[in-house]
Protein backbone atom coordinates (compact mmCIF):
# COMPACT_ATOMS: atom_id res chain seq x y z
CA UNK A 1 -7.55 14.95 11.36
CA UNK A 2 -6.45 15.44 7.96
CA UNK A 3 -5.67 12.92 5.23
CA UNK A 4 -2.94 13.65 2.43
CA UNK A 5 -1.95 11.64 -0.22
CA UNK A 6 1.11 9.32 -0.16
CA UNK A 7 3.77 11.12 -2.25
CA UNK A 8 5.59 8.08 -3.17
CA UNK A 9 2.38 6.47 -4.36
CA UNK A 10 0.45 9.58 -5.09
CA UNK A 11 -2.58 7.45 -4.69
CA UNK A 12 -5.56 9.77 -4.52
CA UNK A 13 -8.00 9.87 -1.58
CA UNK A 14 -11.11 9.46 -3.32
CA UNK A 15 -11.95 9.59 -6.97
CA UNK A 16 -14.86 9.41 -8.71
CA UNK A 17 -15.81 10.08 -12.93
CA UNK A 18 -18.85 12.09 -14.15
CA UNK A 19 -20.13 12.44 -18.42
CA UNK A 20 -21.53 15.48 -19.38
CA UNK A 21 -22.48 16.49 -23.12
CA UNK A 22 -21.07 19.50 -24.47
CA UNK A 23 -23.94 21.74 -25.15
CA UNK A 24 -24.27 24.21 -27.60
CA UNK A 25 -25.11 27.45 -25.27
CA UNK A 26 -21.43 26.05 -23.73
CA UNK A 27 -19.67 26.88 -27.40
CA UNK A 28 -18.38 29.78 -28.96
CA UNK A 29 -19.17 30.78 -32.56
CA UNK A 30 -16.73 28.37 -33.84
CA UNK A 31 -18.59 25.65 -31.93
CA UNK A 32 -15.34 25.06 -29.65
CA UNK A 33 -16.36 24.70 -25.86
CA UNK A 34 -15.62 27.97 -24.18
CA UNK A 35 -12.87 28.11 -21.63
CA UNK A 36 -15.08 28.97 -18.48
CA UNK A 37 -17.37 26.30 -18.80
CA UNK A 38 -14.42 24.28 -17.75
CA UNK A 39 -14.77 25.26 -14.45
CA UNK A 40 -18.59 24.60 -14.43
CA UNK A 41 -17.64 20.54 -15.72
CA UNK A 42 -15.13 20.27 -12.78
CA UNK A 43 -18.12 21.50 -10.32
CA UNK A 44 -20.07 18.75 -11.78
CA UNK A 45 -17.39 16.13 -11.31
CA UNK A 46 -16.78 16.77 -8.01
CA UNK A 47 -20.41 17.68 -6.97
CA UNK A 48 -21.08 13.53 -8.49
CA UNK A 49 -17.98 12.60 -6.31
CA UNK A 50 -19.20 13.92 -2.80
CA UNK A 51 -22.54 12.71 -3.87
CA UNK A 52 -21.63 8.94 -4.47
CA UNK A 53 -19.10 9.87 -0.78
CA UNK A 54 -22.47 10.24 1.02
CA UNK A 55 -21.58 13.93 1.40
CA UNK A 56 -23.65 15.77 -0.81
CA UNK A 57 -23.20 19.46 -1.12
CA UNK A 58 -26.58 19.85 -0.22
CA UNK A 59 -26.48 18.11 3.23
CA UNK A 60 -23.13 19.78 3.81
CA UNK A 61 -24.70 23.28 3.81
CA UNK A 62 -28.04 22.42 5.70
CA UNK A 63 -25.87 21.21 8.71
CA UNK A 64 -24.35 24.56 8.39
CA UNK A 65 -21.15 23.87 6.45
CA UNK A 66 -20.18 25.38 3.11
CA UNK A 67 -17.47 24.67 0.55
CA UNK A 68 -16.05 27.68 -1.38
CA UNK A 69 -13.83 27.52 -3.80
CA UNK A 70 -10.66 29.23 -3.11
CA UNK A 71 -8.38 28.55 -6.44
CA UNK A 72 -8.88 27.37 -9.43
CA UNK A 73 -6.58 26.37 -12.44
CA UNK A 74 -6.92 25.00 -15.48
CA UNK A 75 -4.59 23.67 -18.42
CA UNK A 76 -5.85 23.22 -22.16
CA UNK A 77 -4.58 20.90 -24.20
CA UNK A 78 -7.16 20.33 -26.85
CA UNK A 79 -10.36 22.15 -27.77
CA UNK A 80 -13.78 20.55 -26.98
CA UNK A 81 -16.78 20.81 -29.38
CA UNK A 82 -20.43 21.07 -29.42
CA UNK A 83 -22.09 17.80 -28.69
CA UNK A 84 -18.71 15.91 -27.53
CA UNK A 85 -18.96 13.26 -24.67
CA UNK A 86 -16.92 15.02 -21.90
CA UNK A 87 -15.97 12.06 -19.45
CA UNK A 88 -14.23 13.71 -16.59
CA UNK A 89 -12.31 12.19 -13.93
CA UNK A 90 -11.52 13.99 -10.53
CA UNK A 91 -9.78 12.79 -7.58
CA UNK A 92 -9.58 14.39 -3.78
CA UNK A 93 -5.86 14.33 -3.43
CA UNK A 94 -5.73 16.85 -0.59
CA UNK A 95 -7.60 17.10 2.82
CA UNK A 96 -7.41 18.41 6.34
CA UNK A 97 -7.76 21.83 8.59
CA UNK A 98 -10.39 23.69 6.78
CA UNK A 99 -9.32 22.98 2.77
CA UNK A 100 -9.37 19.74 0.24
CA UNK A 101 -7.58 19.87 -3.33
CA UNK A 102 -9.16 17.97 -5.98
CA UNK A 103 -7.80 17.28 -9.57
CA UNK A 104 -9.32 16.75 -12.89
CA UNK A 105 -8.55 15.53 -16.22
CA UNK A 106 -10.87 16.44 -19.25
CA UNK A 107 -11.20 13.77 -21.97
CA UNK A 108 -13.30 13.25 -25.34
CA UNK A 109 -13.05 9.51 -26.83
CA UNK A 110 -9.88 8.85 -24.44
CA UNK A 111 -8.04 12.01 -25.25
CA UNK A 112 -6.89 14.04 -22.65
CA UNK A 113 -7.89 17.66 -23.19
CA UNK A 114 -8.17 19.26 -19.90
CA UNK A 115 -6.19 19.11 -16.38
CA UNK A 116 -7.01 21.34 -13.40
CA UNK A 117 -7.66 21.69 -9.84
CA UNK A 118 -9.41 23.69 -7.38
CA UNK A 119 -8.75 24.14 -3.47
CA UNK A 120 -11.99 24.59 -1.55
CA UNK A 121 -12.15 26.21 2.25
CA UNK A 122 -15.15 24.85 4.70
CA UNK A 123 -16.50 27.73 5.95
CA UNK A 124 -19.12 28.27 8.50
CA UNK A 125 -22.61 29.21 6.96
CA UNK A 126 -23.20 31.61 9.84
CA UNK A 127 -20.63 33.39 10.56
CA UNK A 128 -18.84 32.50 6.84
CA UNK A 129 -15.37 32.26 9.02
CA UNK A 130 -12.78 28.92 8.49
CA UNK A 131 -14.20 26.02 9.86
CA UNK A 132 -12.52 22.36 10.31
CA UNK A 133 -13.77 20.30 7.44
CA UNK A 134 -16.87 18.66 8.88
CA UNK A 135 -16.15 14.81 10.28
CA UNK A 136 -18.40 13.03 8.03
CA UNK A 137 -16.99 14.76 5.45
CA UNK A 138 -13.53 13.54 6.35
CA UNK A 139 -15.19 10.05 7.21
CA UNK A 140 -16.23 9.99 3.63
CA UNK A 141 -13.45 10.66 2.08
CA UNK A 142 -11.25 8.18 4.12
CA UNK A 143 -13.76 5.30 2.52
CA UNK A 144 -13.60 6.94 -0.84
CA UNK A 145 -10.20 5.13 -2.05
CA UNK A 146 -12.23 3.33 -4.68
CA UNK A 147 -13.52 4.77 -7.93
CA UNK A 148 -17.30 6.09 -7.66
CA UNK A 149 -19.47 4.55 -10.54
CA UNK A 150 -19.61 6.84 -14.03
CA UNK A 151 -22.42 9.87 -13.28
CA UNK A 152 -24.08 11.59 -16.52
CA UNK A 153 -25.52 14.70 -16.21
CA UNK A 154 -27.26 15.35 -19.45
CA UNK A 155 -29.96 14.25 -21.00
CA UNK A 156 -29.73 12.11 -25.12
């Protein structure tokens, strides 16, 4: 089975928004958030978003199923700083055979400052070959049309 999004509509599968506070071991000298750590506040975006799916990551892999990520891309728009509110929203736009696409915007007091994406694969924990995205998984994401509720991951 695999579930695409309408291209007239371009209504995403599933979406869901996570907060996360930049921190200052995330900053360069100058206090600006450093460009990899991007890719560490889209894990934690879409890590909330299978989580509130009922598909946690963790599940996933004890039932033998892992997600890898097999691309990654990011656009920057505006810098980030120590301490700023990162509210990022992601959205499963992609999904079906062994791969899902989810996108990402990046934004500090409603100003967009980050897009990007990433393509996972569902591997097989055993053998670590392709492997049809798990059912549930797909089951999930089917009843994910709604927003997920706001997830923070830090701690004031």
């Amino acid at each position: 089975m695999a579930i695409a999004r309408d291209p007239v509509r371009a209504a995403p599968l599933a979406r869901g928004r996570s907060e996360v506070r930049v921190r200052y071991a995330e900053t360069d000298r100058a206090g600006v958030g450093y460009h990899a750590n991007t890719f560490v506040w889209f894990e934690v975006a879409r890590t909330d978003l299978l989580r509130s799916l009922g598909a946690p990551y963790r599940r996933l892999e004890e039932e033998g199923w892992l997600l890898t990520v097999t691309e990654a891309a990011a656009r920057f728009l505006r810098s980030v700083h120590y301490d700023d509110r990162l509210v990022i929203d992601c959205a499963i736009v992609e999904a079906g055979g062994a791969r899902v696409r989810i996108e990402y915007e990046v934004r500090v007091d409603g100003a967009l400052c980050t897009t990007g994406s990433t393509e996972l694969a569902c591997l097989d924990a055993a053998t670590g070959r392709p492997r049809r995205l798990p059912p549930p998984l797909l089951e999930a994401i089917g009843r994910g049309a709604g927003e997920a509720p706001m997830r923070r991951n830090d701690a004031d």
